[in-house]
C-alpha atoms as a PDB file:
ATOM      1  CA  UNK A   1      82.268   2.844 -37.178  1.00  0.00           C
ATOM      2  CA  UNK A   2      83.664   3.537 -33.700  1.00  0.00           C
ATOM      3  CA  UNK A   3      82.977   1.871 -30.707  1.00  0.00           C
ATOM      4  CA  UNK A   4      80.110   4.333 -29.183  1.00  0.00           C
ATOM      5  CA  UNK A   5      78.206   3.053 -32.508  1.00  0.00           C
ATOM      6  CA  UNK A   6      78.759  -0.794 -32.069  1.00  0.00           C
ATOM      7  CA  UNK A   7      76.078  -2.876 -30.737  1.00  0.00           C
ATOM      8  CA  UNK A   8      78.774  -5.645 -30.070  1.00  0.00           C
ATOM      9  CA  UNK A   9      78.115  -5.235 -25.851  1.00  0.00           C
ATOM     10  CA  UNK A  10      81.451  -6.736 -25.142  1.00  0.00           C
ATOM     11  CA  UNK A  11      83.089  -3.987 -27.182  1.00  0.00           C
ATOM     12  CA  UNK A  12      82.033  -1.646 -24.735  1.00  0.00           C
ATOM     13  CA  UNK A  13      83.028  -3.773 -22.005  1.00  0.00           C
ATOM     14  CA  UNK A  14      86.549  -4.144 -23.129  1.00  0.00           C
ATOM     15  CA  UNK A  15      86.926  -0.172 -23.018  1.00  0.00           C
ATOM     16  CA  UNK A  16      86.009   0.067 -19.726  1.00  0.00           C
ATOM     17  CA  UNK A  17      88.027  -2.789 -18.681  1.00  0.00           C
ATOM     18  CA  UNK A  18      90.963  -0.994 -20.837  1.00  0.00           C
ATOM     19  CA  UNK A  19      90.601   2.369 -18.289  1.00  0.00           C
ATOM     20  CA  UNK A  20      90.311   0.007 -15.248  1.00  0.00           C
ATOM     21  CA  UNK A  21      93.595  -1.861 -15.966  1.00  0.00           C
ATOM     22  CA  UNK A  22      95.187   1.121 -16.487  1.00  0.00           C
ATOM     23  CA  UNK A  23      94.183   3.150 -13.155  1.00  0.00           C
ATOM     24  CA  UNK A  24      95.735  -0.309 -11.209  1.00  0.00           C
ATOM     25  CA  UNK A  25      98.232  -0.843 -12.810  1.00  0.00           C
ATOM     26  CA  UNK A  26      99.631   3.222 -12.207  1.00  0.00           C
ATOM     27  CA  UNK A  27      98.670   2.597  -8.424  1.00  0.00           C
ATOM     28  CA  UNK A  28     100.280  -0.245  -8.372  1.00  0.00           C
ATOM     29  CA  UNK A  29     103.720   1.137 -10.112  1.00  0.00           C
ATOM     30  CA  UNK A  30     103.663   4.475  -8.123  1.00  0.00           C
ATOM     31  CA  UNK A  31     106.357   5.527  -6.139  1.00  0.00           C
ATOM     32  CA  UNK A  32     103.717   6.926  -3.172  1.00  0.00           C
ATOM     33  CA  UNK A  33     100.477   4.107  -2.984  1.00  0.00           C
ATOM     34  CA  UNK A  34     102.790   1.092  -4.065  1.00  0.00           C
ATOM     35  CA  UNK A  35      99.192  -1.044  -5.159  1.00  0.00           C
ATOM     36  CA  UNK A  36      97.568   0.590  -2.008  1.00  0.00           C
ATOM     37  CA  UNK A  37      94.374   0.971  -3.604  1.00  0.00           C
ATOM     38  CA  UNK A  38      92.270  -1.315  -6.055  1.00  0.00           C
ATOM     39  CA  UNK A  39      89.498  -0.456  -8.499  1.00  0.00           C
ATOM     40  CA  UNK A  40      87.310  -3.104  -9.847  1.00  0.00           C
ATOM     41  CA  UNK A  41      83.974  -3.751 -11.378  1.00  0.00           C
ATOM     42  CA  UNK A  42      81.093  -5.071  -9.823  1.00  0.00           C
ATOM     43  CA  UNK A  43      78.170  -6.926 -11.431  1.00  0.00           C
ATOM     44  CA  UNK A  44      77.013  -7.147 -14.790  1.00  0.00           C
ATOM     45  CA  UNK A  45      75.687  -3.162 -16.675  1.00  0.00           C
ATOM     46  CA  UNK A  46      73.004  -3.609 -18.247  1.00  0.00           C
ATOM     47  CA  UNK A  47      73.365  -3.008 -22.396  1.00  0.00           C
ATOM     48  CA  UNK A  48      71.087  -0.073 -23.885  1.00  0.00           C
ATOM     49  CA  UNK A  49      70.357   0.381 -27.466  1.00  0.00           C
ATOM     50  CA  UNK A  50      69.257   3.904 -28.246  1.00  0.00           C
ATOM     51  CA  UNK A  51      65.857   3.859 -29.589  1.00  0.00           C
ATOM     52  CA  UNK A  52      66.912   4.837 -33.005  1.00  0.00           C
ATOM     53  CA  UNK A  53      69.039   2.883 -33.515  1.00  0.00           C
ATOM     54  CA  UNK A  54      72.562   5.252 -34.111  1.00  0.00           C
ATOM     55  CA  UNK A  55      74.263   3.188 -31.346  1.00  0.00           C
ATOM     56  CA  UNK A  56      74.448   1.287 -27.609  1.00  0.00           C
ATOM     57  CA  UNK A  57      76.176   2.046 -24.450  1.00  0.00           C
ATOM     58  CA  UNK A  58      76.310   0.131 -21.004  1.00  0.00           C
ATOM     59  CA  UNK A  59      74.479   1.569 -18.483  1.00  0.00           C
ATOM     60  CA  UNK A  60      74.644   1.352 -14.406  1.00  0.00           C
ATOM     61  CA  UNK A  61      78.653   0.130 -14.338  1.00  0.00           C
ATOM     62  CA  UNK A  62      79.446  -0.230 -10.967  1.00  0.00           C
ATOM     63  CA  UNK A  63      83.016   0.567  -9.455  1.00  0.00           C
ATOM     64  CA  UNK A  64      84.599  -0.338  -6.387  1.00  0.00           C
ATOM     65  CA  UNK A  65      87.756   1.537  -4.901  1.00  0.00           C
ATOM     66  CA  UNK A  66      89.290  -0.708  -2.067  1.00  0.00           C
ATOM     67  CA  UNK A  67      91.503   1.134   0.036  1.00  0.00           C
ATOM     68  CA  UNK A  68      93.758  -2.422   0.946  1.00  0.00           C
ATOM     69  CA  UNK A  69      95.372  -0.764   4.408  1.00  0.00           C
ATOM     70  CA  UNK A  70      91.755   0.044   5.910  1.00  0.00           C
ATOM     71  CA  UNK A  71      89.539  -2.135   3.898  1.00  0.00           C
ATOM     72  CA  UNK A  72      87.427   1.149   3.577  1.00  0.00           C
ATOM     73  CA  UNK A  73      85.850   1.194  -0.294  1.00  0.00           C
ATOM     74  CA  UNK A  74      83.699   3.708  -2.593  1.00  0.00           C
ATOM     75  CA  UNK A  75      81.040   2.850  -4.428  1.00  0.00           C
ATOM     76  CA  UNK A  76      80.383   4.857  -7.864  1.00  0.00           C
ATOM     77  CA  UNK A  77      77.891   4.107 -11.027  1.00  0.00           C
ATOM     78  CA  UNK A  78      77.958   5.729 -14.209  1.00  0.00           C
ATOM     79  CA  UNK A  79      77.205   4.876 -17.776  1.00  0.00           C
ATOM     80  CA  UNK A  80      79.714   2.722 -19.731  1.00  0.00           C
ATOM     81  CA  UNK A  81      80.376   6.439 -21.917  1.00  0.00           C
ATOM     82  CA  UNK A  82      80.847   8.511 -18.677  1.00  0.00           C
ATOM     83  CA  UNK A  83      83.267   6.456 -17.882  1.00  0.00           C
ATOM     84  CA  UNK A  84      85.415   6.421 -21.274  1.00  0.00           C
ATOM     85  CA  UNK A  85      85.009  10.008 -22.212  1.00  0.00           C
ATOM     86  CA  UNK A  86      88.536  11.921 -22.446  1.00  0.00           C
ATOM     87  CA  UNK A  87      90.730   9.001 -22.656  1.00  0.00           C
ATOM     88  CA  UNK A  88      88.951   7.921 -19.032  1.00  0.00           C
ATOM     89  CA  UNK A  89      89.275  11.344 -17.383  1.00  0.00           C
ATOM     90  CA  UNK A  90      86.035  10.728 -15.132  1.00  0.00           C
ATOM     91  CA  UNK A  91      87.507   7.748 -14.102  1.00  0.00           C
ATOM     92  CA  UNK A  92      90.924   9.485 -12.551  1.00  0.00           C
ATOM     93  CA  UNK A  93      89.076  11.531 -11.491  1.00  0.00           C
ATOM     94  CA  UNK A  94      86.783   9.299  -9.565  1.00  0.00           C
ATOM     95  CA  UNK A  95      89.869   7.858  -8.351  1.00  0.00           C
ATOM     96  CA  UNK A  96      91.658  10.965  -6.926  1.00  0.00           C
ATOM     97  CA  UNK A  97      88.399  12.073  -5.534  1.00  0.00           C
ATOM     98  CA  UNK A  98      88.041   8.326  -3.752  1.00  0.00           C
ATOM     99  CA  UNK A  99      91.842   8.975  -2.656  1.00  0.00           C
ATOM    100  CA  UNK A 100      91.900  12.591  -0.856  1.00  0.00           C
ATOM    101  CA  UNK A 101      88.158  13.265   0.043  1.00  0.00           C
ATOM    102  CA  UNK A 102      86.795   9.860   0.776  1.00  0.00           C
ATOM    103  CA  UNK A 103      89.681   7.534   2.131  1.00  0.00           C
ATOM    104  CA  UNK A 104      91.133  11.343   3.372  1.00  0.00           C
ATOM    105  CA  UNK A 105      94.503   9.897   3.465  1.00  0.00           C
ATOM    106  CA  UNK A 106      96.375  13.158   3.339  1.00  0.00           C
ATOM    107  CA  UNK A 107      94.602  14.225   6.930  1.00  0.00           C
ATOM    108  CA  UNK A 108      94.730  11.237   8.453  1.00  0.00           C
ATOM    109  CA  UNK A 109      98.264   9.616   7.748  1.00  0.00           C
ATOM    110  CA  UNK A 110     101.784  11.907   8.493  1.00  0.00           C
ATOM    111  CA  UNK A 111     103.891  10.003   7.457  1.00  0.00           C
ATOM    112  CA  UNK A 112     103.142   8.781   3.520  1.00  0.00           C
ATOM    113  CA  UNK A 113     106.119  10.565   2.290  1.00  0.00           C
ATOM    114  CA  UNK A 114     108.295   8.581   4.686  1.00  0.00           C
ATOM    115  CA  UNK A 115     107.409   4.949   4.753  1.00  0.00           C
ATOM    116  CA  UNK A 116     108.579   5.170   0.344  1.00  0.00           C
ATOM    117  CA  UNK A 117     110.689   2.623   1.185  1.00  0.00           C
ATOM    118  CA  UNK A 118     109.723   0.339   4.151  1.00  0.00           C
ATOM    119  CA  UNK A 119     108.681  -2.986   2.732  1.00  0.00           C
ATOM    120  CA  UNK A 120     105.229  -3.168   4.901  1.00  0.00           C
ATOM    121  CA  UNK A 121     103.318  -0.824   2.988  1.00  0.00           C
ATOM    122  CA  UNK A 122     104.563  -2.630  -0.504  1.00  0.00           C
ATOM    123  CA  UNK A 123     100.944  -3.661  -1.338  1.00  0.00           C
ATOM    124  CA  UNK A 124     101.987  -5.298  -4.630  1.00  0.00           C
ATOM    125  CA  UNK A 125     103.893  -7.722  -2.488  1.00  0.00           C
ATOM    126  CA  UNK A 126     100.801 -10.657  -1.846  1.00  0.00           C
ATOM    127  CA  UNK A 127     101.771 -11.120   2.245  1.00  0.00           C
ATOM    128  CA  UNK A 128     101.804  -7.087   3.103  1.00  0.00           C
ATOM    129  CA  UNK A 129      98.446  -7.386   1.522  1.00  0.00           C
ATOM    130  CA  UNK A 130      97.431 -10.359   3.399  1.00  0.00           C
ATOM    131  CA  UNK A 131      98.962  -8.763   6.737  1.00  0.00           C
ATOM    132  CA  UNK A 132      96.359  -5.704   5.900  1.00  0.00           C
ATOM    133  CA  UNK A 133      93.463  -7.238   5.176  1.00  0.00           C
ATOM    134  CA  UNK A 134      93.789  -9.654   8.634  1.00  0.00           C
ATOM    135  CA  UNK A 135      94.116  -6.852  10.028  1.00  0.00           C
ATOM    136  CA  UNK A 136      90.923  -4.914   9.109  1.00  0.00           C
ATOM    137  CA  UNK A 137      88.743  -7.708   9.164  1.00  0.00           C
ATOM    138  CA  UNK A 138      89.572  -8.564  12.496  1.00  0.00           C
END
């Protein structure tokens, strides 16, 4: 049986934790964001059986992109399957919307393409993204 058919809830989990690690791990290696942004799950879904028993899904699983330069975030909930669908297409997608249309980036920031290389906007590097986040929760 496949995983949309197991009732084992941390099955389910693991896939979505699978798509997560992914999506930070490509932000963090990209030659543009450098770890600029952070997805990550909040709170505990809640586990649904189907009433007839064919399978289970989590329900109401709550995501959290961090922009780590403004401290701005997105909220999003969808079911555990929404999520995992297409090798986790709704999930890049969620993520590119979050990027260009909610953080706006593109409109608000010149010079992306130019600061590839200067070390302050490495965000993998633990003291640029200590530097940040001082200085948005100031």
């Amino acid at each position: 049986m496949g995983w949309m058919y197991s009732f084992n809830r941390k099955k389910h989990q693991r896939r979505i934790n699978k798509y997560v690690r992914a999506i930070n791990k490509n932000i963090a290696n990209d030659d543009l964001w450098r770890g600029r942004f952070v997805v990550k799950q909040v709170g505990t879904p809640h586990f649904y059986i189907y009433e007839d028993k064919s399978g289970a899904e989590l329900q109401n699983v709550h995501l959290v992109i961090t922009d780590l330069k403004t401290g701005t975030q997105v909220h999003r909930w969808n079911s555990g399957n929404g999520w995992c669908h297409f090798g986790g297409s709704n999930l890049w997608r969620f993520m590119n919307d979050a990027i260009v249309e909610k953080f706006d980036v593109w409109r608000k920031e010149d010079d992306l393409y130019k600061r590839k290389e200067d070390p302050d906007y490495d965000f993998n590097n633990p003291k640029v993204r200590e530097k940040w986040r001082k200085e948005w929760q100031v």
